[in-house]
C-alpha atoms as a PDB file:
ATOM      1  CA  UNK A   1      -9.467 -14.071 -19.903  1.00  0.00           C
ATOM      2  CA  UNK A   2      -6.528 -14.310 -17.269  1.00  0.00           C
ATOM      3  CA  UNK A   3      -3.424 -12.909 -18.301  1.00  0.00           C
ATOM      4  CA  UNK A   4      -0.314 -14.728 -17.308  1.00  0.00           C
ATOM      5  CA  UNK A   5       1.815 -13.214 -14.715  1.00  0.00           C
ATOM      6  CA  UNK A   6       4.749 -12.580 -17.262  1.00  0.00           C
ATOM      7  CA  UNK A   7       2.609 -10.727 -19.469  1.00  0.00           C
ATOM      8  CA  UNK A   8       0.617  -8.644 -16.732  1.00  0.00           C
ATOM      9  CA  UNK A   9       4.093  -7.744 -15.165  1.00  0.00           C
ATOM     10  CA  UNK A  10       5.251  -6.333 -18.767  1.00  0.00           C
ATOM     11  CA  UNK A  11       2.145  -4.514 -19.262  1.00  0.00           C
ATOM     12  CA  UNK A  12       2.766  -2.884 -15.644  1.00  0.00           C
ATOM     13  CA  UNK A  13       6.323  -1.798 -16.381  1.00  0.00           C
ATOM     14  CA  UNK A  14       5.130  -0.745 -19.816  1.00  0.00           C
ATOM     15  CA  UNK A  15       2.552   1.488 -18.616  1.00  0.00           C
ATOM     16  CA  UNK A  16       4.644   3.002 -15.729  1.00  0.00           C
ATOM     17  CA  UNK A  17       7.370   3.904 -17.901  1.00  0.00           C
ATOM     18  CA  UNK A  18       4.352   5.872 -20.317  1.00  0.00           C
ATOM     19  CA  UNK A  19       3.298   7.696 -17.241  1.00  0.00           C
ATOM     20  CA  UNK A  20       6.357   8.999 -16.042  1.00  0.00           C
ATOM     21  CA  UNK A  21       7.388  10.306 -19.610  1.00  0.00           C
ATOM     22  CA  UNK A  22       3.493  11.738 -20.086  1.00  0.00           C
ATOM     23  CA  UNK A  23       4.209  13.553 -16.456  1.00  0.00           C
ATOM     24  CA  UNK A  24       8.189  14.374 -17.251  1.00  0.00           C
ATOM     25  CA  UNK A  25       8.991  13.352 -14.131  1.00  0.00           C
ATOM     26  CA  UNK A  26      12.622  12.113 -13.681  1.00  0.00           C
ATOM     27  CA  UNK A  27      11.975   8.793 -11.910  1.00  0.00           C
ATOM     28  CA  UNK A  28       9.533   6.766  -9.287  1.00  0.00           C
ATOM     29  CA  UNK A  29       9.684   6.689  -5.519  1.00  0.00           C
ATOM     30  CA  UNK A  30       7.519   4.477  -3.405  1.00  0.00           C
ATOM     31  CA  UNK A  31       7.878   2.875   0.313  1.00  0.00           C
ATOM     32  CA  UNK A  32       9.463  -0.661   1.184  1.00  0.00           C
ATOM     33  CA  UNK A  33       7.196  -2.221   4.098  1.00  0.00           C
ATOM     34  CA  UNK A  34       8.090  -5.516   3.893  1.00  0.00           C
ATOM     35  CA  UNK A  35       5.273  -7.112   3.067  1.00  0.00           C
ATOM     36  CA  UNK A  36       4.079  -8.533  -0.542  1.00  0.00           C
ATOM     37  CA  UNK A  37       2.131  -5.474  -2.303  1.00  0.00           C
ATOM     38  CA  UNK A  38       5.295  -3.344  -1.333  1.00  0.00           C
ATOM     39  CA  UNK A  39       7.302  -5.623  -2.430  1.00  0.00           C
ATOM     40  CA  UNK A  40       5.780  -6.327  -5.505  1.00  0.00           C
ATOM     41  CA  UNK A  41       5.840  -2.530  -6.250  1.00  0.00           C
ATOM     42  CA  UNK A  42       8.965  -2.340  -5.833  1.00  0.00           C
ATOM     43  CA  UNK A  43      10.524  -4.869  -8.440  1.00  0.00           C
ATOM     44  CA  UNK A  44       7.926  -3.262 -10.887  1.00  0.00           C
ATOM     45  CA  UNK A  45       9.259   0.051 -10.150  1.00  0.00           C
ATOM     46  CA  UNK A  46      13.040  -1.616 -10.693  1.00  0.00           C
ATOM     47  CA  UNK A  47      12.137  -2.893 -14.004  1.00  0.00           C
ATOM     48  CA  UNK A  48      10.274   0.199 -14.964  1.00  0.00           C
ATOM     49  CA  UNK A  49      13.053   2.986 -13.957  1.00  0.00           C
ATOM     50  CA  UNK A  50      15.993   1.062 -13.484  1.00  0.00           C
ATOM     51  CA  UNK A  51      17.965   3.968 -12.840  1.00  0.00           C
ATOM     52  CA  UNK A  52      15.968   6.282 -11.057  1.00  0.00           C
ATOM     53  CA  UNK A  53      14.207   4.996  -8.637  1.00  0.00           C
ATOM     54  CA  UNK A  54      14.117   5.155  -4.824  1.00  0.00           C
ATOM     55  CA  UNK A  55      12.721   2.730  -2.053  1.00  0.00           C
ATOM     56  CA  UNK A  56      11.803   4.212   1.197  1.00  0.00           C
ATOM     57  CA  UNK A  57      12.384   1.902   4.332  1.00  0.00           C
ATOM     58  CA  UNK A  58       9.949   3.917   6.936  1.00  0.00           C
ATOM     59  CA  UNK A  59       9.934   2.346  10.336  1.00  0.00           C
ATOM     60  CA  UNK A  60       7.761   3.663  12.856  1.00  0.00           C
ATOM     61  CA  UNK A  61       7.409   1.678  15.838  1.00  0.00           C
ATOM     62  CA  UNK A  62       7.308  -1.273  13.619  1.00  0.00           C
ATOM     63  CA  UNK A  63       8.475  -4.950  14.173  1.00  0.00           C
ATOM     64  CA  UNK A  64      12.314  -5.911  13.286  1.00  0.00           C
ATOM     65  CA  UNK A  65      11.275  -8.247  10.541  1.00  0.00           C
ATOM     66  CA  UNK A  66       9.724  -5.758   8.240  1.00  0.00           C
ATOM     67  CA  UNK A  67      12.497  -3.622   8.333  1.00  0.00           C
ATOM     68  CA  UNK A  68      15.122  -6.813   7.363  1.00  0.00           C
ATOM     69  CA  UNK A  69      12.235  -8.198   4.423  1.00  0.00           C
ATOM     70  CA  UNK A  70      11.809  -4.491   3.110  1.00  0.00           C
ATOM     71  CA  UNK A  71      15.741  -4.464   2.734  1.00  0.00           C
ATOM     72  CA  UNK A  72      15.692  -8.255   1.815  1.00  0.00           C
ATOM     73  CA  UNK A  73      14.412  -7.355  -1.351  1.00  0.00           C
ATOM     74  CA  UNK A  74      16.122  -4.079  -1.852  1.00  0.00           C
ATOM     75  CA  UNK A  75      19.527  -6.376  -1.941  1.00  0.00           C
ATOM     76  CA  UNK A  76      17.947  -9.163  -4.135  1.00  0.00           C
ATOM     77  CA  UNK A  77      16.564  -6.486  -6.591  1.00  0.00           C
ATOM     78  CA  UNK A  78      19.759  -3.865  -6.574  1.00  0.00           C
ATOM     79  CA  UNK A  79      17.261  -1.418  -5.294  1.00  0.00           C
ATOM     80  CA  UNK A  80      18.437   1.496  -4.277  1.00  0.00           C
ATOM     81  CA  UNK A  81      16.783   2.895  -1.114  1.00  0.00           C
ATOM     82  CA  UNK A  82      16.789   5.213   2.175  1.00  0.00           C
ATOM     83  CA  UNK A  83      15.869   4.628   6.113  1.00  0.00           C
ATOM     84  CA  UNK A  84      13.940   7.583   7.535  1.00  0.00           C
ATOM     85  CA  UNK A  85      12.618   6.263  11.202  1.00  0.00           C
ATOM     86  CA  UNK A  86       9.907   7.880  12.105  1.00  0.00           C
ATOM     87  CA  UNK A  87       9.380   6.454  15.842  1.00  0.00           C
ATOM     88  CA  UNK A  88      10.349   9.991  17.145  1.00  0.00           C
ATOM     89  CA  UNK A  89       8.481  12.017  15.023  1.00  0.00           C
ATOM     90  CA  UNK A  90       5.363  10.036  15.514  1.00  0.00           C
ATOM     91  CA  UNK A  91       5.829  10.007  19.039  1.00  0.00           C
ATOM     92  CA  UNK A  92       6.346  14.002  19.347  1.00  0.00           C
ATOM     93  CA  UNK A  93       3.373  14.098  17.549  1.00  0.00           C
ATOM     94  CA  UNK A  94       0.728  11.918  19.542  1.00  0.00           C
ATOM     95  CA  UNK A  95       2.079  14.039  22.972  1.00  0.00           C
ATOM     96  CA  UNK A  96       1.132  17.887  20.962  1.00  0.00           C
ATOM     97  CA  UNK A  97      -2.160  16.108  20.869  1.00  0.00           C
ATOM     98  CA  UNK A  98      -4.794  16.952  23.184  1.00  0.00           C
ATOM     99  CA  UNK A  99      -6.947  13.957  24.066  1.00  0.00           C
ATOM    100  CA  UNK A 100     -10.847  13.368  23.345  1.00  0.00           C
ATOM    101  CA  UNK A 101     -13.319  11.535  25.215  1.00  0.00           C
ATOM    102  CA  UNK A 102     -15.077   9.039  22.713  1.00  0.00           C
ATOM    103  CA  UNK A 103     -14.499   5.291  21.802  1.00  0.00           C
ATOM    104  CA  UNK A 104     -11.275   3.354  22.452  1.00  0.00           C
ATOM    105  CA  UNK A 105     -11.275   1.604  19.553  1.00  0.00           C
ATOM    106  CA  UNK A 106     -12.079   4.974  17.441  1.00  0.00           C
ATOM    107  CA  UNK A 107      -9.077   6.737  19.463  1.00  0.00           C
ATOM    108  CA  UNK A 108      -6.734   3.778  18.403  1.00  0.00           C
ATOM    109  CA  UNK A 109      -7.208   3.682  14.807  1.00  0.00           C
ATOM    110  CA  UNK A 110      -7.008   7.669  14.584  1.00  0.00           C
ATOM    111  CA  UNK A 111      -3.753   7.261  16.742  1.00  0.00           C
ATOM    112  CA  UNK A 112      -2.488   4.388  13.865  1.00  0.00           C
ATOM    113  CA  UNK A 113      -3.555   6.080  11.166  1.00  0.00           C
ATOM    114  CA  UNK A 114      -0.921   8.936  11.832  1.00  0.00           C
ATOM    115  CA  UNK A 115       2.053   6.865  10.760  1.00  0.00           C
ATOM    116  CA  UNK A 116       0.984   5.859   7.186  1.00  0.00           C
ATOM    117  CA  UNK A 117       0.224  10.014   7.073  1.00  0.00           C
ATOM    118  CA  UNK A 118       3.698  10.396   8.298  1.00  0.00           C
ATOM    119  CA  UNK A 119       4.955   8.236   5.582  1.00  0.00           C
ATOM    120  CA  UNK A 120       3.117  10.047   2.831  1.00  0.00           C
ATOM    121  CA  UNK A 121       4.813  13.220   4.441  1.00  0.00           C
ATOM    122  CA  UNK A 122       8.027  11.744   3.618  1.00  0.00           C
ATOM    123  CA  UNK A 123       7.596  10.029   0.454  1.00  0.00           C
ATOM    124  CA  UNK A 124       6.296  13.368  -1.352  1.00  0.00           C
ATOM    125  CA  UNK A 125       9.562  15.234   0.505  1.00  0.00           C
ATOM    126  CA  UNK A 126      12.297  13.090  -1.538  1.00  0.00           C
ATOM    127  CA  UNK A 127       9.413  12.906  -4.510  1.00  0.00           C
ATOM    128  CA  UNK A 128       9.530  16.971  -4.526  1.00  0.00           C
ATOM    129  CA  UNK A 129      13.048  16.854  -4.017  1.00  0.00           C
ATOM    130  CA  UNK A 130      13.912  14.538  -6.749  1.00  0.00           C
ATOM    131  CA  UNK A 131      10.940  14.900  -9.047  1.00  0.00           C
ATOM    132  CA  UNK A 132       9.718  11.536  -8.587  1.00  0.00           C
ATOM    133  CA  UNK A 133       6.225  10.664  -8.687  1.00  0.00           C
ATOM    134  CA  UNK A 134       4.777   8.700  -5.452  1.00  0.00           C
ATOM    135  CA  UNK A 135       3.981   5.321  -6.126  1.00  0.00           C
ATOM    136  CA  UNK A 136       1.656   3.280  -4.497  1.00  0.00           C
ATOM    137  CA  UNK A 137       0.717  -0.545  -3.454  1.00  0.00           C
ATOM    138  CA  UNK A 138      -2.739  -0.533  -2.861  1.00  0.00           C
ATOM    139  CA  UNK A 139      -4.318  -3.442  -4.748  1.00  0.00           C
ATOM    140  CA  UNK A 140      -7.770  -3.637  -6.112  1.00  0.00           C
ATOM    141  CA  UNK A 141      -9.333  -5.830  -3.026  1.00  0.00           C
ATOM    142  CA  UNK A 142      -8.403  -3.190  -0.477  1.00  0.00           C
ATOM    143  CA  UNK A 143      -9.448  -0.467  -2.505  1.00  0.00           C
ATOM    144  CA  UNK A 144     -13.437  -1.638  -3.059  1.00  0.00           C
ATOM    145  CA  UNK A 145     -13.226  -2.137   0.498  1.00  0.00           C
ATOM    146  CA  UNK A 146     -11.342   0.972   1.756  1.00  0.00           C
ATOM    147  CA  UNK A 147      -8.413  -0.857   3.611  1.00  0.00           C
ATOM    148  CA  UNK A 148      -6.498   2.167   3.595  1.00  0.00           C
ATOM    149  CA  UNK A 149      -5.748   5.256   5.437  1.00  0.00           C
ATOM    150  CA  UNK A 150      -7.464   8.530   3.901  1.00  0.00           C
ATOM    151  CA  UNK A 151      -4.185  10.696   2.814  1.00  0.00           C
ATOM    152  CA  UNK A 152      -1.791   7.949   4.255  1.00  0.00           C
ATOM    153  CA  UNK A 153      -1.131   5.038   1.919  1.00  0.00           C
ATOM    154  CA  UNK A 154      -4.012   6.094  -0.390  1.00  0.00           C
ATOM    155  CA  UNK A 155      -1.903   9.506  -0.974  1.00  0.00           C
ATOM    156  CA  UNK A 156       0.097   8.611  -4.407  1.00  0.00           C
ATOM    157  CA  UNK A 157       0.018   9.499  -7.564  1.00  0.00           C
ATOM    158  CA  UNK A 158       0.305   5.812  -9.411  1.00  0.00           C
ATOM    159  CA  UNK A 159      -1.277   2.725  -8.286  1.00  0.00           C
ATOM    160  CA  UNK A 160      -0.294  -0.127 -10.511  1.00  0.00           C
ATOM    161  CA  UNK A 161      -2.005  -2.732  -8.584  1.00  0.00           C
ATOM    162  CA  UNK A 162      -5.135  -0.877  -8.167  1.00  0.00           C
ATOM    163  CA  UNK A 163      -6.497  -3.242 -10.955  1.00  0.00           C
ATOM    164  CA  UNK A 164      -5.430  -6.600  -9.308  1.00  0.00           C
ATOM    165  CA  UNK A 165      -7.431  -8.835  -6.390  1.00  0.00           C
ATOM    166  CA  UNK A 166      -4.900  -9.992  -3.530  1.00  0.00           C
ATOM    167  CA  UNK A 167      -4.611 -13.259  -5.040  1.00  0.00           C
ATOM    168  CA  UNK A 168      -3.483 -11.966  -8.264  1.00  0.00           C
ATOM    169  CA  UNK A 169      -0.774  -9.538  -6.622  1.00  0.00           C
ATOM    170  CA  UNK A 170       0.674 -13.243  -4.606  1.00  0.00           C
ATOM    171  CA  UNK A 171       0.735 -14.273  -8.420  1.00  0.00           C
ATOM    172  CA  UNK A 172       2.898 -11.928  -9.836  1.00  0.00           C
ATOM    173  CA  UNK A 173       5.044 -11.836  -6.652  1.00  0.00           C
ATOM    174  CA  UNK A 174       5.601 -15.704  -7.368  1.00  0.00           C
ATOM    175  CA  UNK A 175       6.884 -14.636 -10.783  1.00  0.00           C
ATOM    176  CA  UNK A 176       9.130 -11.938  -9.765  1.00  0.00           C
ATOM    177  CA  UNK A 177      10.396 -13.754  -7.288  1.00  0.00           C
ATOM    178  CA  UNK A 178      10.007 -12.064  -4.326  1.00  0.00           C
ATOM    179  CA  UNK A 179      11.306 -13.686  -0.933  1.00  0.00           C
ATOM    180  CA  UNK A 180       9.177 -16.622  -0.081  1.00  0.00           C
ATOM    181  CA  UNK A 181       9.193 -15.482   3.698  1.00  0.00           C
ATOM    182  CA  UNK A 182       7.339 -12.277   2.294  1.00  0.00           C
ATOM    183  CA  UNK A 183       4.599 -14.175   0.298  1.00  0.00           C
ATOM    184  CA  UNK A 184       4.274 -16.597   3.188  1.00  0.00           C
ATOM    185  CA  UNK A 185       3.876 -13.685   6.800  1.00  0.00           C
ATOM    186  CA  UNK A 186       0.247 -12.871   7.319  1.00  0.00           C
ATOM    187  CA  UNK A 187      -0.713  -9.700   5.582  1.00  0.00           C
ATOM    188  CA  UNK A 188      -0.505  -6.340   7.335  1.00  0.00           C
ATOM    189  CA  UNK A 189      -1.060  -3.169   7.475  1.00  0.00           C
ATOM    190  CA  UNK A 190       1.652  -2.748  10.458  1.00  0.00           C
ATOM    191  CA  UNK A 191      -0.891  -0.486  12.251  1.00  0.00           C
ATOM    192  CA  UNK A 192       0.002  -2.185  15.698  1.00  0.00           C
ATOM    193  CA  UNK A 193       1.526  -5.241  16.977  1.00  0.00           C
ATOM    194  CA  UNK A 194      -0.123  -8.646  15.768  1.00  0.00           C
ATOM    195  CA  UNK A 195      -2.635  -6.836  13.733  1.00  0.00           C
ATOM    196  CA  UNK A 196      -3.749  -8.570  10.354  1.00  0.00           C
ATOM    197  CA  UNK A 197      -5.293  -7.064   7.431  1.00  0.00           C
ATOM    198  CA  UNK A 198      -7.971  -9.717   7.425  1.00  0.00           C
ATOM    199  CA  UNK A 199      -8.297  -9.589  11.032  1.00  0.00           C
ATOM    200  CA  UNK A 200      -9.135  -5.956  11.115  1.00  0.00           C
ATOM    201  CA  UNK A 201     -11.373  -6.269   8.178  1.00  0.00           C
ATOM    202  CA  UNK A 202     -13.148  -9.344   9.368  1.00  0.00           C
ATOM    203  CA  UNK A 203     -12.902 -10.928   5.878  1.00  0.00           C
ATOM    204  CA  UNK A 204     -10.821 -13.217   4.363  1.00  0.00           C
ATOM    205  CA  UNK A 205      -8.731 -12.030   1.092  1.00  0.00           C
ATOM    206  CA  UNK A 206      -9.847 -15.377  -0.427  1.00  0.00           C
ATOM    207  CA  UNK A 207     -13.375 -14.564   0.202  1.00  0.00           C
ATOM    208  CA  UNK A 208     -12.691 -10.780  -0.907  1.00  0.00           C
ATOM    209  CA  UNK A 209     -11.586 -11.719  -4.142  1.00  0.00           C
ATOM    210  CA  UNK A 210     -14.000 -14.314  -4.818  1.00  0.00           C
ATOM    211  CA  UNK A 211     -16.495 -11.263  -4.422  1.00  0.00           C
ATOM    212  CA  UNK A 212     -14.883  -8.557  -6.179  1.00  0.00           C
ATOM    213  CA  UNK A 213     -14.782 -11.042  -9.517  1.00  0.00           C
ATOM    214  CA  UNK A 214     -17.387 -13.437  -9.463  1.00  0.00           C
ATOM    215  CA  UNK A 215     -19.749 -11.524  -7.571  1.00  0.00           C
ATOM    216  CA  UNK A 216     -20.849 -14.726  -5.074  1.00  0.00           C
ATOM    217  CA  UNK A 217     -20.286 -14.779  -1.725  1.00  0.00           C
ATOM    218  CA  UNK A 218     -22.132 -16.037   1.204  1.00  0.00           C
ATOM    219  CA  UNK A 219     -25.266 -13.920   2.052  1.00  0.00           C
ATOM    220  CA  UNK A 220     -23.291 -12.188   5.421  1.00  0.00           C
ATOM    221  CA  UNK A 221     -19.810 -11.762   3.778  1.00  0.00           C
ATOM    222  CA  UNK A 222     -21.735  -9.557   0.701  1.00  0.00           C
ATOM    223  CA  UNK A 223     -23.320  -7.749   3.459  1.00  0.00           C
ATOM    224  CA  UNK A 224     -20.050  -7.191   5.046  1.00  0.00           C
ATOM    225  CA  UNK A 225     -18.161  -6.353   1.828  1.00  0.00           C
ATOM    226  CA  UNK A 226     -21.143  -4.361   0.395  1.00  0.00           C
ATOM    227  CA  UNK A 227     -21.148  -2.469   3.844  1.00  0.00           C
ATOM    228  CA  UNK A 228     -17.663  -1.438   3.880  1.00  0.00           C
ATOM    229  CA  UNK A 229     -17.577  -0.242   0.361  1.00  0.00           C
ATOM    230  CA  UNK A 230     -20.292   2.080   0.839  1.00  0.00           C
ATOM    231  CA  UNK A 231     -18.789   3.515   4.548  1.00  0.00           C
ATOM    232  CA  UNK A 232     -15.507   4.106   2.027  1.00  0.00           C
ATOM    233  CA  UNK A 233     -17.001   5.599  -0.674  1.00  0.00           C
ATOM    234  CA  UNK A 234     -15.681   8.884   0.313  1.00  0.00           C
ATOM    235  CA  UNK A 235     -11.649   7.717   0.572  1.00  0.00           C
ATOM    236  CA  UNK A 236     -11.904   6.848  -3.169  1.00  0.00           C
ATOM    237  CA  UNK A 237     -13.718  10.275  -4.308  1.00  0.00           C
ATOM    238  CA  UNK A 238     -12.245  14.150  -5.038  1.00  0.00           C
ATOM    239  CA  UNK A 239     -13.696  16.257  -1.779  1.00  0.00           C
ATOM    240  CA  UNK A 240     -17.230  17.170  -2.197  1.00  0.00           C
ATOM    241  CA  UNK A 241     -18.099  20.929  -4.027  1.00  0.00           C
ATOM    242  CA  UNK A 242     -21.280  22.260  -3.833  1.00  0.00           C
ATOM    243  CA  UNK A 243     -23.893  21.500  -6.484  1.00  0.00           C
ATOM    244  CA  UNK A 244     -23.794  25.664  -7.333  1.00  0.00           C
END
């Protein structure tokens, strides 16, 4: 049985309220992107700790727009929140770096993948600082899949989306309101300019979904899907210990 939005969004905020008592932490923490998951986080964490928690605006070589959506919703919401650029940083660190022969493509990603890292690095410094747990967007559909960076995005302590397909996240964004330019802007991960989550996947969210909770999908797509669930298997495992 579906549950409505209203009644999925109060059993979020419900449940993120028990963990942070059952951890005696003192609030939540969790980064502003711009884009709907984030967003959707974020209103959650609002309702959830309404008086301590923290949004993290973390630009790094990023487009305008995501910066002015991520604190679009911060003013809607009342959310308090921080910049920390990062463009520097990440840019210090890519030079210290000696460079490999190998694929292009492999090069770029590993090159990308260092700014979601750099955000986790500076999510857990305020969540150490304030003794805030690290809250994450990742929804259920990128999860199976593992769209998401090892240690970068998928380095949190709470996911309260991890339970919900993509379309199900656009549902409760609907009910909470969120900026209709948000729901509306192509999904991304931000990686580099005019990439796409379902571009770099090479699936469609609609088809994802229809996967994930129906189980049919055309014969190639499940192939697809299949395939890059078991290549991920190891982002959504503890490290490996020997068998002794």
């Amino acid at each position: 049985m579906t549950i409505a939005a209203d009644e999925l969004a109060n059993e979020i905020v419900g449940w993120m309220r028990d963990v942070v008592s059952r951890s005696s932490s003192k609030g939540v923490v969790f980064g502003m992107s711009g884009g709907v998951d984030s967003s959707v986080v974020a209103v959650l964490c609002k309702r959830a700790c309404p008086d301590a928690c923290l949004g993290l605006i973390m630009p790094c070589h990023s487009i305008p727009s995501d910066r002015e959506h991520a604190e679009l919703v911060a003013r809607k919401f009342g959310i308090p929140y921080e910049v920390v650029v990062l463009d520097t940083v990440f840019d210090v660190f890519v030079k210290v770096l000696p460079s490999l022969k190998g694929d292009l493509s492999s090069a770029r990603l590993a090159v990308a993948n260092i700014k979601p890292r750099l955000r986790m690095v500076t999510l857990y410094y305020f969540a150490n600082r304030l003794g805030y747990l690290v809250i994450g967007a990742s929804n259920r559909s990128e999860l199976s899949v593992g769209y998401f960076t090892k240690y970068g995005d998928g380095g949190v302590d709470v996911m309260p989306l991890a339970n919900l397909v993509k379309s199900q996240v656009y549902e409760l964004a609907r009910y909470l309101e969120v900026p209709q330019e948000i729901i509306d802007k192509p999904p991304s991960a931000g990686l580099w300019e005019e990439q796409t989550d379902e571009g770099e996947m090479g699936v469609t969210y609609r088809a994802l979904d229809r996967y994930l909770v129906s189980g049919q999908a055309e014969k190639e797509i499940k192939d697809k899907i299949d395939y890059m669930a078991a290549r991920s298997l190891h982002k959504r495992s503890l490290p490996l210990v020997p068998p002794f």
